[in-house]
PDB file of N, CA and C in Angstrom:
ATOM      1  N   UNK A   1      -2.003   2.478   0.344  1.00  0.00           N
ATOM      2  CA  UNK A   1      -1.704   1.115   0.757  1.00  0.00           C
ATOM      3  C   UNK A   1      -2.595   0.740   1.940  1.00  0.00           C
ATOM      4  N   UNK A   2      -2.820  -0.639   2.116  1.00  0.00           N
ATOM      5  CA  UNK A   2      -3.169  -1.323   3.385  1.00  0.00           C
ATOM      6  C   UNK A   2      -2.716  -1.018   4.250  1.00  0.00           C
ATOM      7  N   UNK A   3      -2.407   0.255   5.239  1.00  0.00           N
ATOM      8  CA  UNK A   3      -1.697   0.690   5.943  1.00  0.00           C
ATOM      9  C   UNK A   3      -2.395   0.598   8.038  1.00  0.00           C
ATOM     10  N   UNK A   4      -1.596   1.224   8.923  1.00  0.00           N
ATOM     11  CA  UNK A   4      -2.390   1.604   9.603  1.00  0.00           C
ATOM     12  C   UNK A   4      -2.921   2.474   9.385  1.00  0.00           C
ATOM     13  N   UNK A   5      -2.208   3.792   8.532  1.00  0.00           N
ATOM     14  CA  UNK A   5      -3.603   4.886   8.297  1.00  0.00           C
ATOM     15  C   UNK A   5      -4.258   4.569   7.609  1.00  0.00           C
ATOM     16  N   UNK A   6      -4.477   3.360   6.862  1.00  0.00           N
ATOM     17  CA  UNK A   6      -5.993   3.491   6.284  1.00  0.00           C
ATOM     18  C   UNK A   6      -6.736   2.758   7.292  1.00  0.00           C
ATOM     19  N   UNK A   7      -6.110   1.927   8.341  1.00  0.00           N
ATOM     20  CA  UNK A   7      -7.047   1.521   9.093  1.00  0.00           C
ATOM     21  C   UNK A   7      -7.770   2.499  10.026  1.00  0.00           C
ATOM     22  N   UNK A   8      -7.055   3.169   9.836  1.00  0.00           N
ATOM     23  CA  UNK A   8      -7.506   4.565  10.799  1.00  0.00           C
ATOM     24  C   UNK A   8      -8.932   5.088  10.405  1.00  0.00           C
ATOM     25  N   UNK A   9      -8.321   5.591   8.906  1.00  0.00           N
ATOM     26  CA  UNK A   9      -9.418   6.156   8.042  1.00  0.00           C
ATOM     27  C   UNK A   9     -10.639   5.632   8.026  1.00  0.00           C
ATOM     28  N   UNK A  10     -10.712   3.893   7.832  1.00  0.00           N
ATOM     29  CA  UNK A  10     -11.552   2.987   7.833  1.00  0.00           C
ATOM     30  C   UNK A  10     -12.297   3.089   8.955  1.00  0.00           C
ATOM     31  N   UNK A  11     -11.864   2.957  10.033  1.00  0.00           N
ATOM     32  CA  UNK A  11     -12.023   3.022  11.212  1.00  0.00           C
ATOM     33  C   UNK A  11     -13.055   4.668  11.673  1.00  0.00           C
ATOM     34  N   UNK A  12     -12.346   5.470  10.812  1.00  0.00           N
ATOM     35  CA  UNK A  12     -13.328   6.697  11.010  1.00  0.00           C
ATOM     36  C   UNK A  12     -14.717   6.998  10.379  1.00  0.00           C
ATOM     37  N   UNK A  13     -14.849   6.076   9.711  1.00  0.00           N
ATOM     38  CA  UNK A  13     -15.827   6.113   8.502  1.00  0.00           C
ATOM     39  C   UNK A  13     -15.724   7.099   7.762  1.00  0.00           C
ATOM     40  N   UNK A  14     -14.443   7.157   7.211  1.00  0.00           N
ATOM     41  CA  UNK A  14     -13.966   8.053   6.124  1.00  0.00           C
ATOM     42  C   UNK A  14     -13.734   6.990   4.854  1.00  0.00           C
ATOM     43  N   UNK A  15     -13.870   8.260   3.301  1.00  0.00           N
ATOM     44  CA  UNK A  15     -13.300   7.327   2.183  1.00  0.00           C
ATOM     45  C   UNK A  15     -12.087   7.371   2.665  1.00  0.00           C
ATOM     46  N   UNK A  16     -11.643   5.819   2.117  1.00  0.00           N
ATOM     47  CA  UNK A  16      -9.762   5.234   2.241  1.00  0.00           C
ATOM     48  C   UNK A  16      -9.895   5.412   0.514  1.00  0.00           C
ATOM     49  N   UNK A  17      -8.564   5.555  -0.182  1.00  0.00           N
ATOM     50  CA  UNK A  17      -8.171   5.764  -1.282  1.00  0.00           C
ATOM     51  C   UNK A  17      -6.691   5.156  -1.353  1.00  0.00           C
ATOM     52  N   UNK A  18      -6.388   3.896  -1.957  1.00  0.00           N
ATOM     53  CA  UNK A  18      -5.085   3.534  -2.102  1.00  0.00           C
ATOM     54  C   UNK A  18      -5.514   2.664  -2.851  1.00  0.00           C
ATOM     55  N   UNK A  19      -3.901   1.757  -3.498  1.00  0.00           N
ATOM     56  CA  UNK A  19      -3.769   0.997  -3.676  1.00  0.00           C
ATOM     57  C   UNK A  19      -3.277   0.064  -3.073  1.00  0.00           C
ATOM     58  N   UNK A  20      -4.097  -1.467  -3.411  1.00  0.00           N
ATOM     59  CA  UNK A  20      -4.087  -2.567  -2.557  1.00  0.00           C
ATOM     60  C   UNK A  20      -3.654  -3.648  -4.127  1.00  0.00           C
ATOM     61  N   UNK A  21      -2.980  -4.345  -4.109  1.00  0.00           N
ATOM     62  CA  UNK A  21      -3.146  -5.504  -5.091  1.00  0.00           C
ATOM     63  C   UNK A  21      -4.576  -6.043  -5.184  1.00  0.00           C
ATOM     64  N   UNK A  22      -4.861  -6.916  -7.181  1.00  0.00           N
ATOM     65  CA  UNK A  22      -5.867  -7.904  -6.805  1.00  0.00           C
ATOM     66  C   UNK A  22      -5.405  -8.527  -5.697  1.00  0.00           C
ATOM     67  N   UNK A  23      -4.209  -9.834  -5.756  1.00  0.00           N
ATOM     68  CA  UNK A  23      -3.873 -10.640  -5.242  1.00  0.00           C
ATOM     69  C   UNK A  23      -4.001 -10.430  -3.834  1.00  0.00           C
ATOM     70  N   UNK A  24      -3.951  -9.161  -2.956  1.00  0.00           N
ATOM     71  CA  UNK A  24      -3.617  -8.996  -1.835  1.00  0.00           C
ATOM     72  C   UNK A  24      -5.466  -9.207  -1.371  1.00  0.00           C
ATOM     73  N   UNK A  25      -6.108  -8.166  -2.091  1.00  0.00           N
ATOM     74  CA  UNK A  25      -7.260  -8.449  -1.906  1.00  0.00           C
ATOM     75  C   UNK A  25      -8.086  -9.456  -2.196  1.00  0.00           C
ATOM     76  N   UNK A  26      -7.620 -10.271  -2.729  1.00  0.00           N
ATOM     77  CA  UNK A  26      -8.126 -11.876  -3.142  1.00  0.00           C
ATOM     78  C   UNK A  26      -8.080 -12.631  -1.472  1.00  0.00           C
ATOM     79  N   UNK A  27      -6.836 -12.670  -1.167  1.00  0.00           N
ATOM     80  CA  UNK A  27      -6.589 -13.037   0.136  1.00  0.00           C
ATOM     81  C   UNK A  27      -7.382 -12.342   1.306  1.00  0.00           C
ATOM     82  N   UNK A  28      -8.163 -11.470   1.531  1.00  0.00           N
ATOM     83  CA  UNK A  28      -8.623 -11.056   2.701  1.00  0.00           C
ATOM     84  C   UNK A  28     -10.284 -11.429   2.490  1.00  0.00           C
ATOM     85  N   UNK A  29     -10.553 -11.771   4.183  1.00  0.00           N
ATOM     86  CA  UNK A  29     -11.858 -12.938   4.191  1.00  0.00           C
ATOM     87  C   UNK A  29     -12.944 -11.949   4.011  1.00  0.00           C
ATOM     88  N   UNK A  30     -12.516 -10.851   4.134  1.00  0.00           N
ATOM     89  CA  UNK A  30     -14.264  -9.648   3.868  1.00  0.00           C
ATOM     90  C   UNK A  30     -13.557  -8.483   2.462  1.00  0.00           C
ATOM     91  N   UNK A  31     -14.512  -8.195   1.810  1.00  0.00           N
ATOM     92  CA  UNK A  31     -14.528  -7.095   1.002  1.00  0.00           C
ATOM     93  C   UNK A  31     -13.880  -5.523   1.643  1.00  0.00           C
ATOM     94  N   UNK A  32     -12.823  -5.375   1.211  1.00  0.00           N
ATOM     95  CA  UNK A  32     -11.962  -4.376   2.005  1.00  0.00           C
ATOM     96  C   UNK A  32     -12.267  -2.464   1.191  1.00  0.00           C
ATOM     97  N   UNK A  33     -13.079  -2.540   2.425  1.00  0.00           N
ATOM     98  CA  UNK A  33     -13.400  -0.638   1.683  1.00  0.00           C
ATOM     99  C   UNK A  33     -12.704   0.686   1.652  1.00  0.00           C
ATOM    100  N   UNK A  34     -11.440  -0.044   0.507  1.00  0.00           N
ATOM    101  CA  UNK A  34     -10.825   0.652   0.165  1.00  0.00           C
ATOM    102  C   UNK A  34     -10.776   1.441  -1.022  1.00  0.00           C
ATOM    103  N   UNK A  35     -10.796   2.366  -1.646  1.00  0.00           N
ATOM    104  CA  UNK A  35     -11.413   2.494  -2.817  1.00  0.00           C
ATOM    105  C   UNK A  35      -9.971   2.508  -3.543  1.00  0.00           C
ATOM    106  N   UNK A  36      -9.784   1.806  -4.615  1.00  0.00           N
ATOM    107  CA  UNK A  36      -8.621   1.251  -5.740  1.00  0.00           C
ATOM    108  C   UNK A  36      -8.495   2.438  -6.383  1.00  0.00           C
ATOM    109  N   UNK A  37      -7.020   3.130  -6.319  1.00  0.00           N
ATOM    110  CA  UNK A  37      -6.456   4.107  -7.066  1.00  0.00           C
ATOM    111  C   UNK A  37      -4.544   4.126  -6.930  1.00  0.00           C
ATOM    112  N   UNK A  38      -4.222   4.386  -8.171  1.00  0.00           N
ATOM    113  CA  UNK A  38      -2.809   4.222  -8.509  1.00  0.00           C
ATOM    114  C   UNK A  38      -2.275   5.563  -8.899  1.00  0.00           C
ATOM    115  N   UNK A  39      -1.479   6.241  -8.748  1.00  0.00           N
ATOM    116  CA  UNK A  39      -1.121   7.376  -9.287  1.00  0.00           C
ATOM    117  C   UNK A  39      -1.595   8.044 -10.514  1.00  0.00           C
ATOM    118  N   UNK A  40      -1.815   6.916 -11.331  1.00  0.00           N
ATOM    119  CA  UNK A  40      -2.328   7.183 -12.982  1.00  0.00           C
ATOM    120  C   UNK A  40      -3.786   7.379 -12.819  1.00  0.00           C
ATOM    121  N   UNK A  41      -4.610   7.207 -11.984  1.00  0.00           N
ATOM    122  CA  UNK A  41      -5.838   6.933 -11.931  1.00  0.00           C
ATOM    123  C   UNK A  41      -6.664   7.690 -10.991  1.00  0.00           C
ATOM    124  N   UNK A  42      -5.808   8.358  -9.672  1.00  0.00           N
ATOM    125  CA  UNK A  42      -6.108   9.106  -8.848  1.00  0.00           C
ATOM    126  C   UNK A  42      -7.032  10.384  -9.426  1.00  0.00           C
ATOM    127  N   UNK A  43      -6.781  10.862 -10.130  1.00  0.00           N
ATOM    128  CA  UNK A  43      -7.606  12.026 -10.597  1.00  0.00           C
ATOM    129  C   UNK A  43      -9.530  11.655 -10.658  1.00  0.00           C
ATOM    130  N   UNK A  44      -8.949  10.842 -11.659  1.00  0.00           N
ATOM    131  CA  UNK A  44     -10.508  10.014 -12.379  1.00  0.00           C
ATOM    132  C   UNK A  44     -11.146   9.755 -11.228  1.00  0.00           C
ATOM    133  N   UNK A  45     -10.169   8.826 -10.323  1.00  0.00           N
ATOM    134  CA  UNK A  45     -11.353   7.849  -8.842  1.00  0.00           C
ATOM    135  C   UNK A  45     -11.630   8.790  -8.083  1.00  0.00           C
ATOM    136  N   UNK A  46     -10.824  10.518  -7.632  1.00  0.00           N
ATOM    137  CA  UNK A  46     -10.962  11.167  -6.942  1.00  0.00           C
ATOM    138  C   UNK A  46     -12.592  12.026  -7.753  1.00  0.00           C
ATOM    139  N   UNK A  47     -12.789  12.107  -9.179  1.00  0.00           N
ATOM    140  CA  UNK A  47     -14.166  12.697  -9.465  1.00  0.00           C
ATOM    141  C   UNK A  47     -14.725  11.931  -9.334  1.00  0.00           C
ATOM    142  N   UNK A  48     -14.603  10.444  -9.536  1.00  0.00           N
ATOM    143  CA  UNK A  48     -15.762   9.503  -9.485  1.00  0.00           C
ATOM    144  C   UNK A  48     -16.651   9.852  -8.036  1.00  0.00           C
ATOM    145  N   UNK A  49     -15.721   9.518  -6.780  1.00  0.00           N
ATOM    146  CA  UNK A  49     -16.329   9.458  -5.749  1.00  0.00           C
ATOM    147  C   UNK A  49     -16.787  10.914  -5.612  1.00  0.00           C
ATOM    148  N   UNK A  50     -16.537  12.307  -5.958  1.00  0.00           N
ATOM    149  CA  UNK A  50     -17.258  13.407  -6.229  1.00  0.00           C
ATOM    150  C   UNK A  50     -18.704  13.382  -6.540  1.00  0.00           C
ATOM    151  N   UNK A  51     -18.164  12.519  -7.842  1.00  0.00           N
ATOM    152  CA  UNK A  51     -20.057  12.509  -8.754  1.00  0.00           C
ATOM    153  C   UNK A  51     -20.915  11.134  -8.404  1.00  0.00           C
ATOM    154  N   UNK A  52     -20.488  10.642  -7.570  1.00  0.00           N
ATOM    155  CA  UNK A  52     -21.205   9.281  -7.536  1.00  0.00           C
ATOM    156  C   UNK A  52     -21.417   9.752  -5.382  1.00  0.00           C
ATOM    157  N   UNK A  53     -21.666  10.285  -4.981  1.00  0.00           N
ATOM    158  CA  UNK A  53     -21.452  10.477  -3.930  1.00  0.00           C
ATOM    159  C   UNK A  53     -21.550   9.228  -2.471  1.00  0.00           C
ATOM    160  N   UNK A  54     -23.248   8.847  -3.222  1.00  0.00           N
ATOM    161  CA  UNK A  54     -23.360   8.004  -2.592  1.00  0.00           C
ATOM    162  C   UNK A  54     -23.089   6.277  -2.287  1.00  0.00           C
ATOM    163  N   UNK A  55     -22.293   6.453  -3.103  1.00  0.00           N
ATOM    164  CA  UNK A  55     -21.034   4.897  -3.329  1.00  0.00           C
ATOM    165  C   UNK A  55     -19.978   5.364  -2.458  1.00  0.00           C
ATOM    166  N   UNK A  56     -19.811   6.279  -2.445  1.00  0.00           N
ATOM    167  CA  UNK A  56     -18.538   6.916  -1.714  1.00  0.00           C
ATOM    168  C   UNK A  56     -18.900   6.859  -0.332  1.00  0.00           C
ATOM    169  N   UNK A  57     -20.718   7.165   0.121  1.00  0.00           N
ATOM    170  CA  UNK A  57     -20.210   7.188   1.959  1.00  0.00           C
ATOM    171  C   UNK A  57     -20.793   5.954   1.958  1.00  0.00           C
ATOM    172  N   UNK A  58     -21.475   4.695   0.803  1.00  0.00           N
ATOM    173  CA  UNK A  58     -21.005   3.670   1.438  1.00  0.00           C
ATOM    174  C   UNK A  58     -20.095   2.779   1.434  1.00  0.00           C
ATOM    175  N   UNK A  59     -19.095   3.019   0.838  1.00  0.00           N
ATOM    176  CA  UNK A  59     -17.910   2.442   1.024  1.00  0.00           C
ATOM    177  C   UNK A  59     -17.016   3.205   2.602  1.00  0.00           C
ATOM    178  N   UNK A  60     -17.091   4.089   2.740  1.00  0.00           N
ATOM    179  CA  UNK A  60     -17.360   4.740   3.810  1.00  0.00           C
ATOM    180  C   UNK A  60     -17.411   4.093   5.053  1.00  0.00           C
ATOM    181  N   UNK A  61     -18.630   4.171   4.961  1.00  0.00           N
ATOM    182  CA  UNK A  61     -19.737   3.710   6.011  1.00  0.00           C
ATOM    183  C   UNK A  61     -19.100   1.812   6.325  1.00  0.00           C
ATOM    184  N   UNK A  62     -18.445   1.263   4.856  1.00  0.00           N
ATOM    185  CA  UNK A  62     -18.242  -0.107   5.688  1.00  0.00           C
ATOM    186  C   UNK A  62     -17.509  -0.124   6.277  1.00  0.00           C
ATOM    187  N   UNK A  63     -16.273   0.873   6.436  1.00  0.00           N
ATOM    188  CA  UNK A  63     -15.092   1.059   7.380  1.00  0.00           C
ATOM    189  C   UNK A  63     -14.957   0.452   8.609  1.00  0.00           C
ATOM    190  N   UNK A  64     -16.119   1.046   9.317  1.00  0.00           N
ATOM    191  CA  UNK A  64     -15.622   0.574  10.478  1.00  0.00           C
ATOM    192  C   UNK A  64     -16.296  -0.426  11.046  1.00  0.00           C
ATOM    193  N   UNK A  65     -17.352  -1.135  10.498  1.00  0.00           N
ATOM    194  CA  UNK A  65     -17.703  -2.783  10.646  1.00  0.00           C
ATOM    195  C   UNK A  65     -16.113  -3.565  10.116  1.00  0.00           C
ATOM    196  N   UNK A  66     -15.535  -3.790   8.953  1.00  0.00           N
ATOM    197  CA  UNK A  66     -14.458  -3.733   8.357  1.00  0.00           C
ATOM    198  C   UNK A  66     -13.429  -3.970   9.822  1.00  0.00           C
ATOM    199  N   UNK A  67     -13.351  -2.604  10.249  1.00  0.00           N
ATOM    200  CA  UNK A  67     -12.303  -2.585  11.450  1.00  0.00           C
ATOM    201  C   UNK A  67     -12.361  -3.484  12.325  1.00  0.00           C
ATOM    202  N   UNK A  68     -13.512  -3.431  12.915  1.00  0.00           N
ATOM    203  CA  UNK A  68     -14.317  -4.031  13.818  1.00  0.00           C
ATOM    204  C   UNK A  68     -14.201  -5.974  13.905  1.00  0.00           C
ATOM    205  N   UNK A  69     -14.240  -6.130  12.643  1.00  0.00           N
ATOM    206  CA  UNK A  69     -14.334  -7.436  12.639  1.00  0.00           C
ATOM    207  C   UNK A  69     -12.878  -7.706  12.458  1.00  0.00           C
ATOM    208  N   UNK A  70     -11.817  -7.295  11.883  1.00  0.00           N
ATOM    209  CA  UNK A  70     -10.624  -7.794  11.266  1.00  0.00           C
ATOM    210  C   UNK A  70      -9.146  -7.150  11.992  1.00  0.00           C
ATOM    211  N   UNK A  71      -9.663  -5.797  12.808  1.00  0.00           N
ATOM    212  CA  UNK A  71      -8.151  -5.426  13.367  1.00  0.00           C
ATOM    213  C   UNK A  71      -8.340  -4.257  14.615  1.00  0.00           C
ATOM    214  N   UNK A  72      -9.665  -5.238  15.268  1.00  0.00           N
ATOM    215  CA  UNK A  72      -9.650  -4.900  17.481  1.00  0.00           C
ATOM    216  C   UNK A  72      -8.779  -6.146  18.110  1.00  0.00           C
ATOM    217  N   UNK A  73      -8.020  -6.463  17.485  1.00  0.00           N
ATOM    218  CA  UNK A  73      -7.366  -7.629  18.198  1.00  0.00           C
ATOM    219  C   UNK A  73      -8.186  -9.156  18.189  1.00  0.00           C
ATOM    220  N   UNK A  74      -8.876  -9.368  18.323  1.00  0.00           N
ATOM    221  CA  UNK A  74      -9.772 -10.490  18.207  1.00  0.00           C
ATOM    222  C   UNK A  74      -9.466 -11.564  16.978  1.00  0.00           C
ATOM    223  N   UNK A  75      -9.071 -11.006  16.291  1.00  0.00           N
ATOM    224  CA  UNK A  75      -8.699 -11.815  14.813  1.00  0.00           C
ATOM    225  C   UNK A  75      -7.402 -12.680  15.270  1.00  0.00           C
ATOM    226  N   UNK A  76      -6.405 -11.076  15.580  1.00  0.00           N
ATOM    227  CA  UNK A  76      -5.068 -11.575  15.869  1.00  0.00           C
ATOM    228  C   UNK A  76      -4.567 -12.637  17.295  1.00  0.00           C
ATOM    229  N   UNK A  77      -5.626 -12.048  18.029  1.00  0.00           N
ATOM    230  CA  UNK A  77      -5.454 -13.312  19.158  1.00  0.00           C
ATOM    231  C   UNK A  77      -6.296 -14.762  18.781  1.00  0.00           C
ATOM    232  N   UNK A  78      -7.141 -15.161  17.846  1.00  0.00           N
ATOM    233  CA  UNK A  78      -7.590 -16.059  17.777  1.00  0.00           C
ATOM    234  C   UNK A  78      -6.571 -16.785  16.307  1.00  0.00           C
ATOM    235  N   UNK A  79      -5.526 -16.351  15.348  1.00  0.00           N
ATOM    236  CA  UNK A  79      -5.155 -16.833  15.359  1.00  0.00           C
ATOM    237  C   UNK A  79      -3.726 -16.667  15.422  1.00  0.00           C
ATOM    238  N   UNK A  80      -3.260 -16.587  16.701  1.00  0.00           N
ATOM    239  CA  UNK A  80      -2.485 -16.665  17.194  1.00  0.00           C
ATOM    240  C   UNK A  80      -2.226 -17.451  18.639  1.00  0.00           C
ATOM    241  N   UNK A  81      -3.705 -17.693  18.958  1.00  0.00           N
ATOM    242  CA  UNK A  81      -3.821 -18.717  20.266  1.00  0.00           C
ATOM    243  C   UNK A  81      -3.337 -20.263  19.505  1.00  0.00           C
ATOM    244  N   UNK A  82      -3.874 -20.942  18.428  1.00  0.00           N
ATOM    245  CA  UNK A  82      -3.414 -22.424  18.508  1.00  0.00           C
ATOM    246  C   UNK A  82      -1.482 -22.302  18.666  1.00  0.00           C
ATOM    247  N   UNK A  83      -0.897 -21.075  18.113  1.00  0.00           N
ATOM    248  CA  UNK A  83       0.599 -20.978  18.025  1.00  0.00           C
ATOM    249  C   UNK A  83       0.839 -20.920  19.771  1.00  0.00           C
ATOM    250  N   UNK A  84       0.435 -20.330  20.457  1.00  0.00           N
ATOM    251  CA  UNK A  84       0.826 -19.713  22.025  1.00  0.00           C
ATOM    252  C   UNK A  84       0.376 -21.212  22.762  1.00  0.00           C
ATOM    253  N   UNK A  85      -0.597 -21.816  22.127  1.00  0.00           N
ATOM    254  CA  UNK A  85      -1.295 -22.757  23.555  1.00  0.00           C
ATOM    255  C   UNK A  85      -0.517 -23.723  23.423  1.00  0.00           C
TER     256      UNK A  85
END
């Protein structure tokens, strides 16, 4: 899930592995590098990113731009200032 530990993960420039909804991810303003897996599917996405390696550290690698832009606070105080002012 969209969790704090995957923000963590993200944040480490580690692969994240969960599931996120389309819908949830429809809604978020940047491409979220999470890599899409469901219980049924975990096996498969866990060789994919094995044999495909280098999709894997860059999905990776967008983690923590990802973080950076969407959850150092900056997001949440800007919109949350027109509510406070």
């Amino acid at each position: 899930a969209y969790s704090a530990f995957a923000v963590e993960a993200m944040a480490a420039g580690r692969v994240t592995v969960g599931h996120v909804a389309k819908h949830v991810r429809g809604l978020l303003p940047l491409q979220l590098p999470i890599v899409e897996a469901t219980p049924d599917t975990l096996a498969d996405v866990i060789e994919q990113l094995v044999t495909d390696r280098e999709s894997a550290r860059a999905t990776a690698a967008a983690g923590p731009q990802y973080v950076r832009e969407l959850h150092d606070g900056r997001k949440s105080a800007e919109v949350l200032s027109t509510f406070l002012q």
